[in-house]
C-alpha atoms as a PDB file:
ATOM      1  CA  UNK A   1     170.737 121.942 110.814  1.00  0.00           C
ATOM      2  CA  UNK A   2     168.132 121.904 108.387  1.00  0.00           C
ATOM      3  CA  UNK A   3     167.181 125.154 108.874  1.00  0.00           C
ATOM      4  CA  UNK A   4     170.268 127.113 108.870  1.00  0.00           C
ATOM      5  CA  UNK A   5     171.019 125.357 105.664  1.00  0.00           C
ATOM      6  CA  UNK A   6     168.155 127.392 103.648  1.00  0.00           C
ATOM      7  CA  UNK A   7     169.582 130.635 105.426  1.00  0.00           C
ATOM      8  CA  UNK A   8     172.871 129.960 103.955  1.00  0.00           C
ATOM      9  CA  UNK A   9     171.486 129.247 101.542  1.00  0.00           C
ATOM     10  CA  UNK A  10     169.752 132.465 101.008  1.00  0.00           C
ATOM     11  CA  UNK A  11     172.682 134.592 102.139  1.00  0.00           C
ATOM     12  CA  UNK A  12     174.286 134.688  98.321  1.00  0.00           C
ATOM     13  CA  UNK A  13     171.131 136.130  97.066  1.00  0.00           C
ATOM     14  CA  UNK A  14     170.654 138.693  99.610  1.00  0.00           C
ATOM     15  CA  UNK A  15     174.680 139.824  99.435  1.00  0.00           C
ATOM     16  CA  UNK A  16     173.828 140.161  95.659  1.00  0.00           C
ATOM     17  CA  UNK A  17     170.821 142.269  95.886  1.00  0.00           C
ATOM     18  CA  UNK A  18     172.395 144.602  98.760  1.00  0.00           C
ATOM     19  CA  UNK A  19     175.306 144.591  95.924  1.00  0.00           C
ATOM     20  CA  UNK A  20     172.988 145.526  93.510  1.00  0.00           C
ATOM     21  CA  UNK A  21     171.035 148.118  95.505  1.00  0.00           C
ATOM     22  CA  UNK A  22     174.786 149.733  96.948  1.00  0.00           C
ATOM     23  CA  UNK A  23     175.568 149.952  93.181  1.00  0.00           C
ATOM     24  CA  UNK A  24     172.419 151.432  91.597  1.00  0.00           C
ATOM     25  CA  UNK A  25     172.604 153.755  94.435  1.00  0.00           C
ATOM     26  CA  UNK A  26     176.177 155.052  92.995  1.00  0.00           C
ATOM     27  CA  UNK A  27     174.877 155.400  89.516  1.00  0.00           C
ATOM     28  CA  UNK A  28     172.230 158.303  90.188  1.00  0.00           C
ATOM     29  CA  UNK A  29     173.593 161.121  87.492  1.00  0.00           C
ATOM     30  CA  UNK A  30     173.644 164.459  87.433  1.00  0.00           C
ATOM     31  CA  UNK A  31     170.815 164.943  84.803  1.00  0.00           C
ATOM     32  CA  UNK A  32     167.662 166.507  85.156  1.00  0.00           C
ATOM     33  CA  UNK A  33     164.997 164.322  86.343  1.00  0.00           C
ATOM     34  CA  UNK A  34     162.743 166.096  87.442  1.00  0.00           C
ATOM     35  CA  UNK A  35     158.820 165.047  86.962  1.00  0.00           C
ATOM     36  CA  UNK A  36     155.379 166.255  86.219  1.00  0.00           C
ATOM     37  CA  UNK A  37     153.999 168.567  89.274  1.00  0.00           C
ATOM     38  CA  UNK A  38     150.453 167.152  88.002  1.00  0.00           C
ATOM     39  CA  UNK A  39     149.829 163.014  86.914  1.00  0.00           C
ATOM     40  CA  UNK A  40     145.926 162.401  86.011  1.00  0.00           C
ATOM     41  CA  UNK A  41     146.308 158.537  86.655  1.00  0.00           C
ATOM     42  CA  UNK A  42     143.161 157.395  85.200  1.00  0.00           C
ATOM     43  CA  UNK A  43     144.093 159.367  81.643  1.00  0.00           C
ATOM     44  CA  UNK A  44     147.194 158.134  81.820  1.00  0.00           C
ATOM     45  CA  UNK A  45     145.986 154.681  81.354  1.00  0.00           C
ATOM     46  CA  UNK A  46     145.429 152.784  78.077  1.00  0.00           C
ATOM     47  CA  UNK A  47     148.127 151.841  75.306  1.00  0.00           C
ATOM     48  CA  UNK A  48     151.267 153.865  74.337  1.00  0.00           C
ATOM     49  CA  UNK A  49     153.751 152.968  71.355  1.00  0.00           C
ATOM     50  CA  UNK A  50     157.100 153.283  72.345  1.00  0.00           C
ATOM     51  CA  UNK A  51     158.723 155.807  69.912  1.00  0.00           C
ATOM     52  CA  UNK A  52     162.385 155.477  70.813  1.00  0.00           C
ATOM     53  CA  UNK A  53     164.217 154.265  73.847  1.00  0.00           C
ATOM     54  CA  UNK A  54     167.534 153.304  75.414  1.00  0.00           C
ATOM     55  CA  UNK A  55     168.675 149.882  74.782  1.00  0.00           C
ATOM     56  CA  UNK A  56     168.813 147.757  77.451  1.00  0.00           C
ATOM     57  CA  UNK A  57     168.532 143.839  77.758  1.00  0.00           C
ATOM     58  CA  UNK A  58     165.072 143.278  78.027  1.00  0.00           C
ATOM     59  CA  UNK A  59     164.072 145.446  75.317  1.00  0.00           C
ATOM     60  CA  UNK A  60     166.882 144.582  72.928  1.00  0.00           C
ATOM     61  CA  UNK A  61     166.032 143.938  69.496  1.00  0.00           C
ATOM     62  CA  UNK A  62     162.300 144.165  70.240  1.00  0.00           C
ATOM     63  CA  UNK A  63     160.062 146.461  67.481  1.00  0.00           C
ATOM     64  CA  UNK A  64     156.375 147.004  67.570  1.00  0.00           C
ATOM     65  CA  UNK A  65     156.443 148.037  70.773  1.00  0.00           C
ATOM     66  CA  UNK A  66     153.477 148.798  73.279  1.00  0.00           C
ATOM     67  CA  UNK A  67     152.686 149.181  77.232  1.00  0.00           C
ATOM     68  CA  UNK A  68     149.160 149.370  78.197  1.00  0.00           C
ATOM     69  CA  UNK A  69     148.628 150.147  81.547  1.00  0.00           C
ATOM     70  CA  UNK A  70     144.805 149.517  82.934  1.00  0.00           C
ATOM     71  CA  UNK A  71     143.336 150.585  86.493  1.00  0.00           C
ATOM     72  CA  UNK A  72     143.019 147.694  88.633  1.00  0.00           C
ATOM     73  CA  UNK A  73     140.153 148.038  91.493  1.00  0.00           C
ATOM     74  CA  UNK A  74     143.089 147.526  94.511  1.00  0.00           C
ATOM     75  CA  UNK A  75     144.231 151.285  92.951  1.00  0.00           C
ATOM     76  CA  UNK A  76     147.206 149.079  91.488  1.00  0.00           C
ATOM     77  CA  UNK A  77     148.144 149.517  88.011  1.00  0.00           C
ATOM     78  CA  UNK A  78     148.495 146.449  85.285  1.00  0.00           C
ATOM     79  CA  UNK A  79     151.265 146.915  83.119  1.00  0.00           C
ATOM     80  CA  UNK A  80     151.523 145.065  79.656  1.00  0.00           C
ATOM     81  CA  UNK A  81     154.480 145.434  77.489  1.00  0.00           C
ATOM     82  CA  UNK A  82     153.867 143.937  74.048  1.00  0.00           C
ATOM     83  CA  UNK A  83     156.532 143.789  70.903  1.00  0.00           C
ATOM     84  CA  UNK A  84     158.009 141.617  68.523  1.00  0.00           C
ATOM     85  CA  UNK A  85     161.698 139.915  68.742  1.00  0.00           C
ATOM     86  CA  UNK A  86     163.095 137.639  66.119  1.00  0.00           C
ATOM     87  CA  UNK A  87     159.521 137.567  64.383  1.00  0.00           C
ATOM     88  CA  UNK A  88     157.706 136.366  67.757  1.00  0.00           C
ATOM     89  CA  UNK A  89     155.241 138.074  69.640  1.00  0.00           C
ATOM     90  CA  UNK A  90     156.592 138.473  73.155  1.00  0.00           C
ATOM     91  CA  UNK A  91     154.965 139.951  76.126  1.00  0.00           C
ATOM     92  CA  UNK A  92     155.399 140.908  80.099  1.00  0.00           C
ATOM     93  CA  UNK A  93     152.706 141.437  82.833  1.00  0.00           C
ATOM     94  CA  UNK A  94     153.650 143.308  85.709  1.00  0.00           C
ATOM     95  CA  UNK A  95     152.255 146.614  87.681  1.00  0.00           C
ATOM     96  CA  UNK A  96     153.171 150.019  88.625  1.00  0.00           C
ATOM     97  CA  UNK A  97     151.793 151.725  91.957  1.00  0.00           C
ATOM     98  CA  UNK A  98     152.075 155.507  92.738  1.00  0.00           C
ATOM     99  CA  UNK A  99     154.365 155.708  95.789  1.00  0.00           C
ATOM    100  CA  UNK A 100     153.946 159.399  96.991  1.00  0.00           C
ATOM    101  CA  UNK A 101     151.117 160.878  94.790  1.00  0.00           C
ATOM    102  CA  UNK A 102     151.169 164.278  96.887  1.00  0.00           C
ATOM    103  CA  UNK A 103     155.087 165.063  97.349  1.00  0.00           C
ATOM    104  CA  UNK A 104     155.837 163.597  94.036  1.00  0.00           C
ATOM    105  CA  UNK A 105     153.200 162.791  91.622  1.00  0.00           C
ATOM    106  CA  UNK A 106     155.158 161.847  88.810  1.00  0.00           C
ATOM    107  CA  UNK A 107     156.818 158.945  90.186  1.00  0.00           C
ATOM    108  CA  UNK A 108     155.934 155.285  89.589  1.00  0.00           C
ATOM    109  CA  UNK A 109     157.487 152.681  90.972  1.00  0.00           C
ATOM    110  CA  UNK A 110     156.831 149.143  87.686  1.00  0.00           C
ATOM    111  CA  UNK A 111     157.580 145.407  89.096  1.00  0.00           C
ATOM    112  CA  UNK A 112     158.003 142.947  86.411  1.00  0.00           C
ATOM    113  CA  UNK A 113     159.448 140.319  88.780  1.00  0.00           C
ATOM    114  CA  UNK A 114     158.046 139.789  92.358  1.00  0.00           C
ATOM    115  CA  UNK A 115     158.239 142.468  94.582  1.00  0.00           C
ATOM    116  CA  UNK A 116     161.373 144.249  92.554  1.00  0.00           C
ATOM    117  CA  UNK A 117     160.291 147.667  91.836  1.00  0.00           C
ATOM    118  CA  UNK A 118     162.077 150.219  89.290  1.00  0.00           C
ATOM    119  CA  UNK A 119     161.504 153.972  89.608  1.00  0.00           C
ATOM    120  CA  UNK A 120     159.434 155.098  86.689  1.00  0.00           C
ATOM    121  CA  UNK A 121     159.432 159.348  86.320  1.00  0.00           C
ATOM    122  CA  UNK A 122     156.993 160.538  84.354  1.00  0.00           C
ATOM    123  CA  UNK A 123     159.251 164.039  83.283  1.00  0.00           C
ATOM    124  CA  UNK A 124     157.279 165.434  80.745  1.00  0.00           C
ATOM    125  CA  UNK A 125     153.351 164.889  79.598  1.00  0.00           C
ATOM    126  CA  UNK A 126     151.530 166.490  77.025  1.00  0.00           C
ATOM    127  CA  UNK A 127     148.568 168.417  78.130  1.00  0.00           C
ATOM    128  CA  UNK A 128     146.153 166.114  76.222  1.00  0.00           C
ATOM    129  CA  UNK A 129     148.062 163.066  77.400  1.00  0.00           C
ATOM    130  CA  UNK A 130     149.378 162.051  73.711  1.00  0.00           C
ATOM    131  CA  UNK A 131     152.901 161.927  74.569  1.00  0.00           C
ATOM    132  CA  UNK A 132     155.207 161.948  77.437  1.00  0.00           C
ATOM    133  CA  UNK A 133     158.565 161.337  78.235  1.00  0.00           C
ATOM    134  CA  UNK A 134     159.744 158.588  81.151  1.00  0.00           C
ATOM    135  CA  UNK A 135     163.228 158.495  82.670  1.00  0.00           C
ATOM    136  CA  UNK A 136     164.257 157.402  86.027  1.00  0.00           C
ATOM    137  CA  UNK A 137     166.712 157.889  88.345  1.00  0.00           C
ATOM    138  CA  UNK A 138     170.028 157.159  86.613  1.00  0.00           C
ATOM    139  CA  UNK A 139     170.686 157.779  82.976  1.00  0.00           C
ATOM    140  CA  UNK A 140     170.307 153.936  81.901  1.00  0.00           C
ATOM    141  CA  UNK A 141     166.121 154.299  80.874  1.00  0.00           C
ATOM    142  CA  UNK A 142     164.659 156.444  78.936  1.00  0.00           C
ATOM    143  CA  UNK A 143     161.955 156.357  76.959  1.00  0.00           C
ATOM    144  CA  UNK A 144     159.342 158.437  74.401  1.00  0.00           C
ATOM    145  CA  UNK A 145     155.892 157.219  74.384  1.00  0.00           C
ATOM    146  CA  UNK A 146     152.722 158.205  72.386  1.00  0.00           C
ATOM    147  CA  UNK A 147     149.010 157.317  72.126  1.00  0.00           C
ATOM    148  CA  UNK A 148     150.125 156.753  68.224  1.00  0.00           C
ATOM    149  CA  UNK A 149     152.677 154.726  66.312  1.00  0.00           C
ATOM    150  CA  UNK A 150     154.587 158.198  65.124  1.00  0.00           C
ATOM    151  CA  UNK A 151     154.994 161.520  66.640  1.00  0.00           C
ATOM    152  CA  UNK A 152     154.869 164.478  64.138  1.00  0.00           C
ATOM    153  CA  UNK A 153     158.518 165.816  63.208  1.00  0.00           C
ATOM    154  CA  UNK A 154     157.616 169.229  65.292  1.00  0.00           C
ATOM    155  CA  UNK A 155     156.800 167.371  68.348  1.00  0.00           C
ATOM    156  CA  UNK A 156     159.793 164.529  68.355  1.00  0.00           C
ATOM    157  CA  UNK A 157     162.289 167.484  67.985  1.00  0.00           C
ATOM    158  CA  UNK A 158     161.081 169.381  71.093  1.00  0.00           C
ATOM    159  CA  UNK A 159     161.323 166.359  72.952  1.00  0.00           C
ATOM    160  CA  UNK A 160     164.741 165.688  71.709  1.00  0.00           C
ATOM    161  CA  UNK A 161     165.719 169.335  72.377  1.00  0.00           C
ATOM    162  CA  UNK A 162     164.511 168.702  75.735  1.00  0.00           C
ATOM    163  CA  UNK A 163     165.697 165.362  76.733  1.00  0.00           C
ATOM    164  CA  UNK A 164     169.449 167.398  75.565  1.00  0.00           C
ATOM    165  CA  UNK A 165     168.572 170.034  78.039  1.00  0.00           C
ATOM    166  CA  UNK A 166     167.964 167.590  80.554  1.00  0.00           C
ATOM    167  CA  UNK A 167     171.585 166.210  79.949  1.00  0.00           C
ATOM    168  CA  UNK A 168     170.863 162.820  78.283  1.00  0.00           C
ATOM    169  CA  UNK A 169     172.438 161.750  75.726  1.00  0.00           C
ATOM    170  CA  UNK A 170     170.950 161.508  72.611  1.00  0.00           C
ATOM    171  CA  UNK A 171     173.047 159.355  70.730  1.00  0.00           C
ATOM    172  CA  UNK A 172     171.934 156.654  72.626  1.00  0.00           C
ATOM    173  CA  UNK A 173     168.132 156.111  71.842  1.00  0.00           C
ATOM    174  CA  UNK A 174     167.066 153.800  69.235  1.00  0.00           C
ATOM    175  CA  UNK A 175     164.256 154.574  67.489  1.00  0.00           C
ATOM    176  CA  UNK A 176     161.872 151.708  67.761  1.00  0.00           C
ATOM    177  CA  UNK A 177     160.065 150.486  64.275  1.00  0.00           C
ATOM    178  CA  UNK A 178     156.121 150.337  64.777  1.00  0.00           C
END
């Protein structure tokens, strides 16, 4: 009896995750996310301030905001995401693979929690790798990232004109205070 008490006991959690999963499946929008045809890994490592984003929960109310992401030697990638809530430091460790580096090389998949992976598209890059722009699948993340704390005016309205294009709107991002 024993151990069909710890499967019923996991069946809740699984019926909420296939919930989940059924769900997130439903919420893929008709925006453009497409992604980078090239993604340079190794220069895409290192720190990136987080210029503005969409709110969500585990961002929310957070400024000073970072992610480093360093090369681990397994060909994993460490993901730290720094920033400051009600005056504390906070932080997160968790890593990001590449699942299909030839049919779609601007995909990551980031796992803060377990084995839990979120998509992660890497939809636009600058050439030099100062600034990009990371979406996923549905329209609930986005995010602007640069190697400094502020983008030049020029720069943060061609990626706002774009991420319009793209069909996002722009009302919601909050523009994070570094």
């Amino acid at each position: 009896m024993k151990k069909y008490s710890k499967i019923l006991y996991a069946l809740p959690m699984v019926a909420a995750l296939l919930a989940h999963s059924s769900c997130q499946a439903n919420n893929h929008v008709s925006i453009n996310t497409s992604t980078v045809k090239v993604l340079d890994i190794p220069r895409f490592m290192g720190k990136w301030y987080e210029i503005a984003r969409y709110d969500h929960t585990f961002e929310k109310g957070m400024s000073h905001v970072t992610a480093e992401y360093s090369l681990e030697p397994n060909g994993k990638i460490r993901v730290v995401n720094k920033g400051i809530k009600n005056g504390k430091p906070k932080e997160i460790v968790g890593k990001a693979k590449q699942p299909d580096p030839v049919e779609y090389p601007g995909r990551l998949e980031v796992s803060f929690f377990l084995w839990f992976y979120s998509d992660y598209y890497v939809m636009e890059l600058d050439k030099d790798y100062q600034y990009a722009l990371i979406g996923s699948s549905s329209d609930k993340y986005l995010w602007i990232l640069s190697r400094t704390p502020e983008l030049p005016k020029e720069t943060l309205d061609k990626l706002l004109a774009n991420i319009k294009q793209r069909g996002y709107d722009l009302t919601r991002l909050v523009y994070v205070e570094q």
